[in-house]
Each structure stands twice: as structure tokens, then as C-alpha cells.
N, C-alpha and C. Protein backbone atom coordinates (compact mmCIF):
# COMPACT_ATOMS: atom_id res chain seq x y z
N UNK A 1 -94.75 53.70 -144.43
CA UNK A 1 -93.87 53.42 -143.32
C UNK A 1 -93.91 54.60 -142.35
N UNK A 2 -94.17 54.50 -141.04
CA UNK A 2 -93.95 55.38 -139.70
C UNK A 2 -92.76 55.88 -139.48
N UNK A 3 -92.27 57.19 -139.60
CA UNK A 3 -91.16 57.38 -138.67
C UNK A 3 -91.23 57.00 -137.15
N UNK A 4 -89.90 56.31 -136.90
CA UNK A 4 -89.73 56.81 -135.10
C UNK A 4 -88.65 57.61 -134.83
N UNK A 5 -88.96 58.26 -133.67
CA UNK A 5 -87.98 58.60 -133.29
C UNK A 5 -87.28 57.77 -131.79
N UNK A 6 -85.93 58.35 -131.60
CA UNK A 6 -85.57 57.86 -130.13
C UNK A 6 -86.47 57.80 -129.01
N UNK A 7 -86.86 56.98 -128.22
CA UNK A 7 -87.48 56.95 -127.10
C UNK A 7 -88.79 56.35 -127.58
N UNK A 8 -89.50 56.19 -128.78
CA UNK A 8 -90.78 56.24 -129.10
C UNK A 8 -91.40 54.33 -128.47
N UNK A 9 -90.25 53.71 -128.47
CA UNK A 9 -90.60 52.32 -127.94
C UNK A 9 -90.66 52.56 -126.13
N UNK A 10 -89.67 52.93 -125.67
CA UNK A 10 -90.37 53.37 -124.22
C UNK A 10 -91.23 54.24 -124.00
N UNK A 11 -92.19 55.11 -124.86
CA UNK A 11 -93.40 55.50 -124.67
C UNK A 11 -94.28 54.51 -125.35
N UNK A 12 -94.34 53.78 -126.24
CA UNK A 12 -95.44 52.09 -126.22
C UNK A 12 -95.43 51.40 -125.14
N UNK A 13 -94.03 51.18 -124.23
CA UNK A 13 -93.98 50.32 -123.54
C UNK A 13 -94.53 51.11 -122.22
N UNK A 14 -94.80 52.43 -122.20
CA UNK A 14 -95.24 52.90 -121.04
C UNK A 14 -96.75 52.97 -121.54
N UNK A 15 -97.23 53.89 -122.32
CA UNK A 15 -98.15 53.84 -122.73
C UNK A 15 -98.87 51.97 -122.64
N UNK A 16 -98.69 51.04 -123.31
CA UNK A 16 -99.27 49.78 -122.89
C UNK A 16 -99.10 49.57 -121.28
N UNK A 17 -98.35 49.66 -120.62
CA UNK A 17 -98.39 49.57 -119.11
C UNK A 17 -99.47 50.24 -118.25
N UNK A 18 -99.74 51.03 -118.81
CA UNK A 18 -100.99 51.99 -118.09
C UNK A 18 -102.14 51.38 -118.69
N UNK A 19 -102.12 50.86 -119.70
CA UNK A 19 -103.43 50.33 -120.61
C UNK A 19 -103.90 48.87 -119.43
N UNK A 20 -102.58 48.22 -119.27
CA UNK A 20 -103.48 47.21 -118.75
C UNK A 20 -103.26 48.07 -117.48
N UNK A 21 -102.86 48.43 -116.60
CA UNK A 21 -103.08 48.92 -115.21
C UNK A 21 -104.40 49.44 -115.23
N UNK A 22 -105.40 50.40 -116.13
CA UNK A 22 -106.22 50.86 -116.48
C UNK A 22 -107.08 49.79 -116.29
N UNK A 23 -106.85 48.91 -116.89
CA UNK A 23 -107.87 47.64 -117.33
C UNK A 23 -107.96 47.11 -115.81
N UNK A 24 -107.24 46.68 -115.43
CA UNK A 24 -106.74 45.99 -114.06
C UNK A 24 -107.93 46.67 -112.92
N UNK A 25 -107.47 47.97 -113.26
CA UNK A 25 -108.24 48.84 -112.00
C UNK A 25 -109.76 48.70 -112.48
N UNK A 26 -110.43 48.74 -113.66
CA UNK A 26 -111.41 49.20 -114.03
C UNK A 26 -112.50 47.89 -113.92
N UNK A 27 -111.40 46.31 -113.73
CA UNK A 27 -112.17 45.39 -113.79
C UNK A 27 -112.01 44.61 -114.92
N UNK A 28 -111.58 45.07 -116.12
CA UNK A 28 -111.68 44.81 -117.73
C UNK A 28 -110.37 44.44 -118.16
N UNK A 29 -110.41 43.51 -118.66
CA UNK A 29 -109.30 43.48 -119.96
C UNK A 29 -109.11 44.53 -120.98
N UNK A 30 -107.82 44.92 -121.24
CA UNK A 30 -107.33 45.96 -122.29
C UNK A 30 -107.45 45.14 -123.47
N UNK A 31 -107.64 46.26 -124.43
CA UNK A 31 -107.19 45.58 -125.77
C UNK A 31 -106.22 46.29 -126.93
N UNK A 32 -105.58 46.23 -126.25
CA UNK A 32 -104.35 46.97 -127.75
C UNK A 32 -104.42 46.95 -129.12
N UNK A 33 -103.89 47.80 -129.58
CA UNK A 33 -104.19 47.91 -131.05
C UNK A 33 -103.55 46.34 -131.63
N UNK A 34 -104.27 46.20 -133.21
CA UNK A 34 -104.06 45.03 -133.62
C UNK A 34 -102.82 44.66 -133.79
N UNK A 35 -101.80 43.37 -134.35
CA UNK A 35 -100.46 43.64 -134.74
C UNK A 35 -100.05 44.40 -135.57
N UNK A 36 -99.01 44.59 -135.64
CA UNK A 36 -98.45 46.02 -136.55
C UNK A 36 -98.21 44.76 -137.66
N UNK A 37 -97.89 45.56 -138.93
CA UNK A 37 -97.69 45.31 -139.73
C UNK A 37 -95.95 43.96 -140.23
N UNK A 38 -95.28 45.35 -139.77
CA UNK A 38 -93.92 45.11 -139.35
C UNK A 38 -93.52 43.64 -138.51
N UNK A 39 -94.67 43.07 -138.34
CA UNK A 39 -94.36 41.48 -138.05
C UNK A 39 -93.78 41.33 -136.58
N UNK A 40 -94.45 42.32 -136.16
CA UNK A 40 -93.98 42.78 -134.40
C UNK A 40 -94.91 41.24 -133.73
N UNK A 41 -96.48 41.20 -134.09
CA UNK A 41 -97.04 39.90 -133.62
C UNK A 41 -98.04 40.37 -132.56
N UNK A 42 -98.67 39.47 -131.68
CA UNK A 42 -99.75 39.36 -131.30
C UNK A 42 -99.64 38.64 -130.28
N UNK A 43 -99.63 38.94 -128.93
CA UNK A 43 -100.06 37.57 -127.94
C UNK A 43 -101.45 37.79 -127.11
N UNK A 44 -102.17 36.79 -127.37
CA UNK A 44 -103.29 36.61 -126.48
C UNK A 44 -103.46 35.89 -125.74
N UNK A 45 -104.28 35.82 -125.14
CA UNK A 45 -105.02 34.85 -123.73
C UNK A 45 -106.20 35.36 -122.72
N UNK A 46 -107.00 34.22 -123.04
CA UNK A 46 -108.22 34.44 -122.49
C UNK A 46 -109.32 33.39 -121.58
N UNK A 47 -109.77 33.89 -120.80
CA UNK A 47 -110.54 32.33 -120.08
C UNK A 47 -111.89 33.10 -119.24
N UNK A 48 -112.88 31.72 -119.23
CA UNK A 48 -114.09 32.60 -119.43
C UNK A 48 -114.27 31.11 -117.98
N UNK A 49 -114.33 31.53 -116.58
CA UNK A 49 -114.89 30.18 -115.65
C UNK A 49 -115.73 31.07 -114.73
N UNK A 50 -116.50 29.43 -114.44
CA UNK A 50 -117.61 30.07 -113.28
C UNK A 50 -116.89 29.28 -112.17
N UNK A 51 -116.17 29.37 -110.97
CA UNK A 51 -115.63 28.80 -109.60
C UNK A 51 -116.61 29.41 -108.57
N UNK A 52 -116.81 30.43 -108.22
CA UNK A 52 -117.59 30.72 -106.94
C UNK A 52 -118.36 32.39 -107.98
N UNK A 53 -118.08 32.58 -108.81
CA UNK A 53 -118.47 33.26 -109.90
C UNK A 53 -117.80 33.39 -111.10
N UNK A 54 -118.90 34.17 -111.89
CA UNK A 54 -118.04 34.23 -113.70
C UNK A 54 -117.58 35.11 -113.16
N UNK A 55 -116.18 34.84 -114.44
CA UNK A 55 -115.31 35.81 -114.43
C UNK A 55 -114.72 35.65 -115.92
N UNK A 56 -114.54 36.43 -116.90
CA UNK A 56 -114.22 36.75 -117.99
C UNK A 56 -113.09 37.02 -118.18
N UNK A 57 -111.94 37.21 -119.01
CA UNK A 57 -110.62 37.39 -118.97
C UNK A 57 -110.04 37.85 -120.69
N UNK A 58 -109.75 38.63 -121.17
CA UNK A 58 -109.15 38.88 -122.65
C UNK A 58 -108.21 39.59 -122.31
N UNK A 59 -106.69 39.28 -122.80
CA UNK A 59 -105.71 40.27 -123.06
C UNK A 59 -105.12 40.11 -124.34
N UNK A 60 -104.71 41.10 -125.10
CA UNK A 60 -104.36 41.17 -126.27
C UNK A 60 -102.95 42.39 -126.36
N UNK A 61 -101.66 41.53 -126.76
CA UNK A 61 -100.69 42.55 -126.27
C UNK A 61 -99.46 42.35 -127.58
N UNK A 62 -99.03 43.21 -127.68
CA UNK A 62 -97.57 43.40 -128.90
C UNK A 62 -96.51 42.83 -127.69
N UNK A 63 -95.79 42.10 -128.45
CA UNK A 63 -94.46 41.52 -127.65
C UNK A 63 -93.42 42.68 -127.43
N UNK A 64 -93.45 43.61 -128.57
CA UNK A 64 -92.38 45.09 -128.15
C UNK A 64 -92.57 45.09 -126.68
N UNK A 65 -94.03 46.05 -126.69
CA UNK A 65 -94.21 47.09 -125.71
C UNK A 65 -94.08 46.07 -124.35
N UNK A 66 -94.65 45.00 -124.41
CA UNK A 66 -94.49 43.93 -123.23
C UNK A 66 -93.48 43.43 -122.90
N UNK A 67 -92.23 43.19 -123.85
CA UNK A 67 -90.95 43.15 -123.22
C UNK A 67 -90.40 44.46 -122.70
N UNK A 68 -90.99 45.54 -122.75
CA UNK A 68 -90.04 46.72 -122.49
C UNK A 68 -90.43 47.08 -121.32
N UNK A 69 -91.59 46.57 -120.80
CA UNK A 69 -92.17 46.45 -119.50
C UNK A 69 -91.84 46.62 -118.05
N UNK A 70 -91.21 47.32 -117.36
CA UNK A 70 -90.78 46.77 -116.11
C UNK A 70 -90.37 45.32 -115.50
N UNK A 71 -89.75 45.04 -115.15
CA UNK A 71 -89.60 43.53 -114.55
C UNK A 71 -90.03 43.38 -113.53
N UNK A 72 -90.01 44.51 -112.43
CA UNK A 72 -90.16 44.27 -111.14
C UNK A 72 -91.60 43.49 -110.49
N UNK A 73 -92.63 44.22 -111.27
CA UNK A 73 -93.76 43.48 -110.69
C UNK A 73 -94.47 42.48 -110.82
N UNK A 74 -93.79 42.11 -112.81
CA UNK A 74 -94.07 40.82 -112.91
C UNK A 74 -92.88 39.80 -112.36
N UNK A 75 -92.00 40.28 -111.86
CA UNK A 75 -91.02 38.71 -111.51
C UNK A 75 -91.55 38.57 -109.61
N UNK A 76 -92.33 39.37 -109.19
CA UNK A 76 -92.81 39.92 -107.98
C UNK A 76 -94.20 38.17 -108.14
N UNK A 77 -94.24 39.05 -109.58
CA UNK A 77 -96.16 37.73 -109.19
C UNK A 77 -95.22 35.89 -109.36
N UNK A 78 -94.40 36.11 -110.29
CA UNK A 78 -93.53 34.92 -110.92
C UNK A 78 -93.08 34.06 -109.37
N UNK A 79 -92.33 35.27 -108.33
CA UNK A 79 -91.78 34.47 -107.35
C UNK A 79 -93.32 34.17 -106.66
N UNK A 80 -94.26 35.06 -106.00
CA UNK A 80 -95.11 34.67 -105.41
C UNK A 80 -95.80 33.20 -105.97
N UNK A 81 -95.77 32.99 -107.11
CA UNK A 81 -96.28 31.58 -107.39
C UNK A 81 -95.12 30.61 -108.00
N UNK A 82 -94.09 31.06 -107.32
CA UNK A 82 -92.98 30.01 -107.60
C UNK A 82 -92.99 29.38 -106.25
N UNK A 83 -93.32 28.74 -104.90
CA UNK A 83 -93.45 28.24 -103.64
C UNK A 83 -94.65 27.62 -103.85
N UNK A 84 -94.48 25.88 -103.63
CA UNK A 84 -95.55 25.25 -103.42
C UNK A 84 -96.46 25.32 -102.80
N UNK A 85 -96.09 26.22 -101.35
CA UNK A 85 -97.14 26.06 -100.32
C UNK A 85 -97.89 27.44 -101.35
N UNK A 86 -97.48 28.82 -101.97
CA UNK A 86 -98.52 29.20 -102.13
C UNK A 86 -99.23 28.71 -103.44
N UNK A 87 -98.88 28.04 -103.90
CA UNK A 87 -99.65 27.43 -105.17
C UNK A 87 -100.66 26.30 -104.50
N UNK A 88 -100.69 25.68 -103.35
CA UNK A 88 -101.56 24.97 -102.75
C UNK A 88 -102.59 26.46 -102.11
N UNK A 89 -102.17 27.43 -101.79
CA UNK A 89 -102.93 28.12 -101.14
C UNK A 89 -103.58 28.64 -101.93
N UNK A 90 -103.52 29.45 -103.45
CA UNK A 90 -104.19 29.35 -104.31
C UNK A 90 -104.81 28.21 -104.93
N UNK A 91 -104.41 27.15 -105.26
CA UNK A 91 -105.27 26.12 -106.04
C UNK A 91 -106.63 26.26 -104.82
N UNK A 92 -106.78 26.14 -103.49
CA UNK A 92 -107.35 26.09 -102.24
C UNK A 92 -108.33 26.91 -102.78
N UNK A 93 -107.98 28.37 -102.74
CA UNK A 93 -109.30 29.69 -103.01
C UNK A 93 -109.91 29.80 -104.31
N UNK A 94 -108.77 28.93 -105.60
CA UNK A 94 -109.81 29.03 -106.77
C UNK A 94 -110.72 27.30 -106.68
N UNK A 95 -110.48 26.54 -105.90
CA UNK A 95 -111.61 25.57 -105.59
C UNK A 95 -112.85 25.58 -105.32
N UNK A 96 -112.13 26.34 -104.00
CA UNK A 96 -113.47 26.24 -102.77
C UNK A 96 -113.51 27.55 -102.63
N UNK A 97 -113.56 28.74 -102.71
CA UNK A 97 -113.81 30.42 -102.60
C UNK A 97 -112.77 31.03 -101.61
N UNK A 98 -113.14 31.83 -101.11
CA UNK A 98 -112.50 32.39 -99.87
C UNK A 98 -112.77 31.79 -98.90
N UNK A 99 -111.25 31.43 -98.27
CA UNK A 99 -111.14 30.11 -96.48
C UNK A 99 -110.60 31.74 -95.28
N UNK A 100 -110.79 31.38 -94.55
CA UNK A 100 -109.84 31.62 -93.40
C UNK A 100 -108.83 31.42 -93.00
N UNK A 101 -107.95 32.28 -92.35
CA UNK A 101 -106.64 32.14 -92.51
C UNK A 101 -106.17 30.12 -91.82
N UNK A 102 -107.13 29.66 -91.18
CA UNK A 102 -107.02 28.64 -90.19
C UNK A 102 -107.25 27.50 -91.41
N UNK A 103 -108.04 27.62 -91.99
CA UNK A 103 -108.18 26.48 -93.42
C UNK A 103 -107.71 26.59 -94.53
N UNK A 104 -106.45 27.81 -95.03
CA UNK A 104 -105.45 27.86 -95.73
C UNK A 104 -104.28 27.22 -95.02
N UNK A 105 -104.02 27.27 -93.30
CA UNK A 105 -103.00 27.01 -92.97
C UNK A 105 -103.05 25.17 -92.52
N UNK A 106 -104.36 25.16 -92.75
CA UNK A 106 -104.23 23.40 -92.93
C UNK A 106 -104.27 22.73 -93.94
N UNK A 107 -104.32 23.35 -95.02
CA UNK A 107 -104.55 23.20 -96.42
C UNK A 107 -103.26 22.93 -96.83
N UNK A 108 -102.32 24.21 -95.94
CA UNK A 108 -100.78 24.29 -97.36
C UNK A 108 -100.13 23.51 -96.03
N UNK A 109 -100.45 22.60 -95.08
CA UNK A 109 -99.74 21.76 -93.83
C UNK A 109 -98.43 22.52 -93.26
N UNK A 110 -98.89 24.01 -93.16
CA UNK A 110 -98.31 24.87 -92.18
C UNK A 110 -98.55 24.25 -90.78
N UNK A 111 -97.21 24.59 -90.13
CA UNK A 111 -97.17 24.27 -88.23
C UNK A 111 -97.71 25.98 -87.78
N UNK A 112 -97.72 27.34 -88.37
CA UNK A 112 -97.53 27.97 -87.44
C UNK A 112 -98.30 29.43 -88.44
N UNK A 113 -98.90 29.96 -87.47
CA UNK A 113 -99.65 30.98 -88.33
C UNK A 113 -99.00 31.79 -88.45
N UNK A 114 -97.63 32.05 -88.25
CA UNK A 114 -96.29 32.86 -88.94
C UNK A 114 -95.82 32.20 -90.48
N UNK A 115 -95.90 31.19 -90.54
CA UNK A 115 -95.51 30.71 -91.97
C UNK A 115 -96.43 31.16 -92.34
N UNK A 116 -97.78 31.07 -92.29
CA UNK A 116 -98.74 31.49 -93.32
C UNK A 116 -98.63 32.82 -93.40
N UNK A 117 -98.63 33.92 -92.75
CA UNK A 117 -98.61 34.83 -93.04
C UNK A 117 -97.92 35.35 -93.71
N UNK A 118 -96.46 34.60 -93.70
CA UNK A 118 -95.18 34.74 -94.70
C UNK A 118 -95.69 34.58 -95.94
N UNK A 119 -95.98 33.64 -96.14
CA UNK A 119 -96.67 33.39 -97.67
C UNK A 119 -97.74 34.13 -98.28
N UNK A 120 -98.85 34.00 -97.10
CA UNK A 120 -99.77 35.30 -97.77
C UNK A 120 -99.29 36.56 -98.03
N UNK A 121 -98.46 37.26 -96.90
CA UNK A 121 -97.58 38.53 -97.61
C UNK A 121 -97.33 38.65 -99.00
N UNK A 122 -96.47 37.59 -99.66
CA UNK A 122 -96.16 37.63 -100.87
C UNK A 122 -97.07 37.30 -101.61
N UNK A 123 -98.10 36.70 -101.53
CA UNK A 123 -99.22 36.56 -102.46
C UNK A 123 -100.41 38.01 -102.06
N UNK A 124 -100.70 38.38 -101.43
CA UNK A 124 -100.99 39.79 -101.09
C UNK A 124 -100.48 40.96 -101.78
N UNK A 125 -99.17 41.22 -101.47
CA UNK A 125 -97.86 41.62 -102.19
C UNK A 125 -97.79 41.96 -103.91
N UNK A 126 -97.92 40.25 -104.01
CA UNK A 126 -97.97 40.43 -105.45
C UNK A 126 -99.38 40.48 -106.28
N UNK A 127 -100.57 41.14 -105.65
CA UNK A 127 -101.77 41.06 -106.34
C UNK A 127 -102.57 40.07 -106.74
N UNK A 128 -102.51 39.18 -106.44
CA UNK A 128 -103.15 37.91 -106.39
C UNK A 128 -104.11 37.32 -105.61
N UNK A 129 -104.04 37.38 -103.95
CA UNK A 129 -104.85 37.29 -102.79
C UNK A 129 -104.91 38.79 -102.26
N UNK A 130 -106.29 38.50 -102.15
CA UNK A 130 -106.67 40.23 -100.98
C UNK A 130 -107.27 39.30 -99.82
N UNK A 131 -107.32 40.20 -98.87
CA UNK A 131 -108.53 39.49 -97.47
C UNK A 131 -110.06 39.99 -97.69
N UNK A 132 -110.73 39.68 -97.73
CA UNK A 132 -112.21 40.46 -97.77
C UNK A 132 -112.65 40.84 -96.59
N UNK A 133 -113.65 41.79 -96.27
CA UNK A 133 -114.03 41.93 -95.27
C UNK A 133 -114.39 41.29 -94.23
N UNK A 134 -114.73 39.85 -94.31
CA UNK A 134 -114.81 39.16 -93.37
C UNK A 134 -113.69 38.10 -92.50
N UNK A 135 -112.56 38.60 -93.43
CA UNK A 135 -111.03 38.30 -92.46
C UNK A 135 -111.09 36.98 -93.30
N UNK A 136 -111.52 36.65 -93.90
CA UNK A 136 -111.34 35.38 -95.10
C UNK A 136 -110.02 35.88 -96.27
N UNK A 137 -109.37 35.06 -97.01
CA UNK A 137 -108.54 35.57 -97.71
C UNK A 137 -109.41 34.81 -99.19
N UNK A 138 -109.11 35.33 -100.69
CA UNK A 138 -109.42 35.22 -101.44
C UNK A 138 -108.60 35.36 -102.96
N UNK A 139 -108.86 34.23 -103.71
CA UNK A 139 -108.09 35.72 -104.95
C UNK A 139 -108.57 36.85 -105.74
N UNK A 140 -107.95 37.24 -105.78
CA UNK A 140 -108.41 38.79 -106.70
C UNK A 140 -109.64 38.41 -107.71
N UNK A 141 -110.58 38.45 -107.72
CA UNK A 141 -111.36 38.54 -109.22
C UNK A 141 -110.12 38.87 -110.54
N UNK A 142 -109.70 40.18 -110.60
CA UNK A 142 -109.07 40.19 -111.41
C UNK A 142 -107.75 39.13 -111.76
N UNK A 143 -107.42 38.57 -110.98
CA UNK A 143 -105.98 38.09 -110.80
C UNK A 143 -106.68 36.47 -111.27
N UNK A 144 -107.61 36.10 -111.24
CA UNK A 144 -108.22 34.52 -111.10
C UNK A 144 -107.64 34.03 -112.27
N UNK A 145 -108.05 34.56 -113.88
CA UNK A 145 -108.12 33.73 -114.83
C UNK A 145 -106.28 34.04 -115.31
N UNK A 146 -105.77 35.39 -115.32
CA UNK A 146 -104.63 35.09 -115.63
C UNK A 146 -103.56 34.01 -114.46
N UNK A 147 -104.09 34.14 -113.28
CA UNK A 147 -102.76 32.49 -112.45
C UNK A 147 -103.33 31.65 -113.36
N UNK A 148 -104.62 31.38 -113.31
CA UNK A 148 -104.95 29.67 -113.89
C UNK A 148 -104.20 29.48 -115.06
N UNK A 149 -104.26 30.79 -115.94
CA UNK A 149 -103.51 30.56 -117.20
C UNK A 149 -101.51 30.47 -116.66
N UNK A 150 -101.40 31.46 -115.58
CA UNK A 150 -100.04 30.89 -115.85
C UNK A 150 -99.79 29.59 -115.17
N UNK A 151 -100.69 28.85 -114.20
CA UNK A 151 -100.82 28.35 -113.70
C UNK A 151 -100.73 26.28 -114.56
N UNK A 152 -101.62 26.98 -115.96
CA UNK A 152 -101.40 26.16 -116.89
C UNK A 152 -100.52 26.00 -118.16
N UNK A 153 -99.93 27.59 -118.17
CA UNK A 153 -98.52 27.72 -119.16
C UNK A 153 -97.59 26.77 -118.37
N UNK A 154 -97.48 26.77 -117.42
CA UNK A 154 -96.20 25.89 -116.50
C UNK A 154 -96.32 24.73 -116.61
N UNK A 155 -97.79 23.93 -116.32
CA UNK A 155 -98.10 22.66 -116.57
C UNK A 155 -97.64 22.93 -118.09
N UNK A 156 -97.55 23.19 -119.06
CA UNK A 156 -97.85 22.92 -120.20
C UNK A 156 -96.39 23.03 -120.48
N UNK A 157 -95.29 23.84 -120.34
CA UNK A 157 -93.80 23.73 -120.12
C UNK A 157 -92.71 22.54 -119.22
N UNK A 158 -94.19 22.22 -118.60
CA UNK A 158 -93.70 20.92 -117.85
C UNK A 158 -94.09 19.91 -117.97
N UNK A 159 -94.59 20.01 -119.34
CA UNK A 159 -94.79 18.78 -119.92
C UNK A 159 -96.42 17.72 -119.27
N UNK A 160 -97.01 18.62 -118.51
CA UNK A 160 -97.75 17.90 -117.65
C UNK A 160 -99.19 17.52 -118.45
N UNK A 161 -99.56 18.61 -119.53
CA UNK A 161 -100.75 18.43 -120.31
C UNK A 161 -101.02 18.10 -121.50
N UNK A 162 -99.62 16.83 -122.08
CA UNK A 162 -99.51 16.22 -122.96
C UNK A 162 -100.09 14.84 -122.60
């Protein structure tokens, strides 16, 4: 058996936070140590698609250190794909690749290239869409396979993929 001491779960939960930020930046999925013993557990998820390229996806995480997590930036990605119009604006870029701001804003049946921008902000915002150099908007490589997955945890809470 491990001693802990005080604080030793907010250094896992920081320590894992940098692991995937690490991963995030580097391109890669993290992989955390296996489950502990102690019946702490295991969550994974992974997805391997070709849309306008492969893209690979593994995360492997202890429920501790991931609940102890910050809230802010994941309830940041949660709201950005809680609005239909941007979940049409994503379903849009993982279809068909990167559009222009003019064929996202006919896509999500925006009147005004101020709404869109409203929306892209927060999907921008929350790491999900970047613009590429050619003034096209896109989603993140990194960001692709985890929306689809939360994208399909929701269908799957909503009963939609029974």
C-alpha cells in the first residue's frame, strides 16, 4: 500500500492535466499509467477516421485525476458544442474539410456574417475550429476525433444509436 499525503491528488490531477496538454500540443494522445489497483478504474476512447485525412486518436485516463481537473475549459468546449448552429458548423468541416466563412454561414442558415462570427468565436475559443491560412475555417486535427466521440456520447445519451 502507498502512502499519501495531503495535496498528493491535486498534484495527479495537475500532473495528468499537463500530460494531455503535452499530448494536445505535441499532436499525440497521452497515455497514463494503467488503473491503480485500488479500483480507481480506467476510461478510454479512441477513433481511428480518414475525412479529408487520417487522424488517429487514444486517450487513456484515471477518473481521480480527471475529475479533479479544472472545469473551466472543459465546460468552455461543452457550451461551444451545446448550440445547434455550431454543431451544424462542425458536422459541415468534418464532412466536407475546411469551407469559408460564406459556406459555413449558409450551411448553419445564418442572415448575417455577425452571427457567424459569434459562433465561430466560441468554437475558436474553445479549441475546436482554427482558420487556416487561406481564411477557410477548419477543425483542429487534434480536436476531430474527440467532438465526433462527444459528438456520439450525446447521440448515445439521447438515445439516438439504439
Amino acid at each position: 500500500m502507498t502512502e499519501t499525503t495531503p495535496g498528493d491528488g491535486d498534484l495527479a490531477a495537475r500532473v495528468a492535466e499537463l500530460e494531455l496538454r503535452v499530448a494536445a500540443l505535441e499532436g499525440r494522445a497521452a497515455t497514463p499509467e494503467p488503473a491503480r489497483e485500488d479500483g480507481g478504474g480506467v476510461l478510454a476512447y479512441e477513433g481511428a477516421v480518414t475525412l479529408h485525412h487520417e487522424l488517429a486518436w487514444k486517450i487513456r485516463v484515471q477518473p481521480e485525476p480527471l475529475l479533479g481537473l479544472p472545469d473551466g475549459p472543459r465546460t468552455e468546449v461543452i457550451a461551444a458544442l451545446g448550440n445547434p448552429v455550431r454543431v451544424a458548423v462542425v458536422r459541415l468541416l468534418a464532412s466536407a474539410g475546411p469551407q469559408p466563412a460564406a459556406a459555413l454561414q449558409a450551411a448553419a442558415g445564418l442572415g448575417s456574417t455577425g452571427q457567424l462570427y459569434h459562433h465561430l468565436k466560441a468554437l475558436t475559443g474553445a479549441r475546436i475550429v482554427e482558420q487556416d491560412g487561406r481564411g477557410s475555417y477548419r477543425l483542429r486535427p487534434q480536436a476531430t476525433v474527440p467532438v465526433l466521440i462527444v459528438l456520439a456520447a450525446a447521440s448515445d445519451i439521447a438515445g439516438q444509436l439504439h
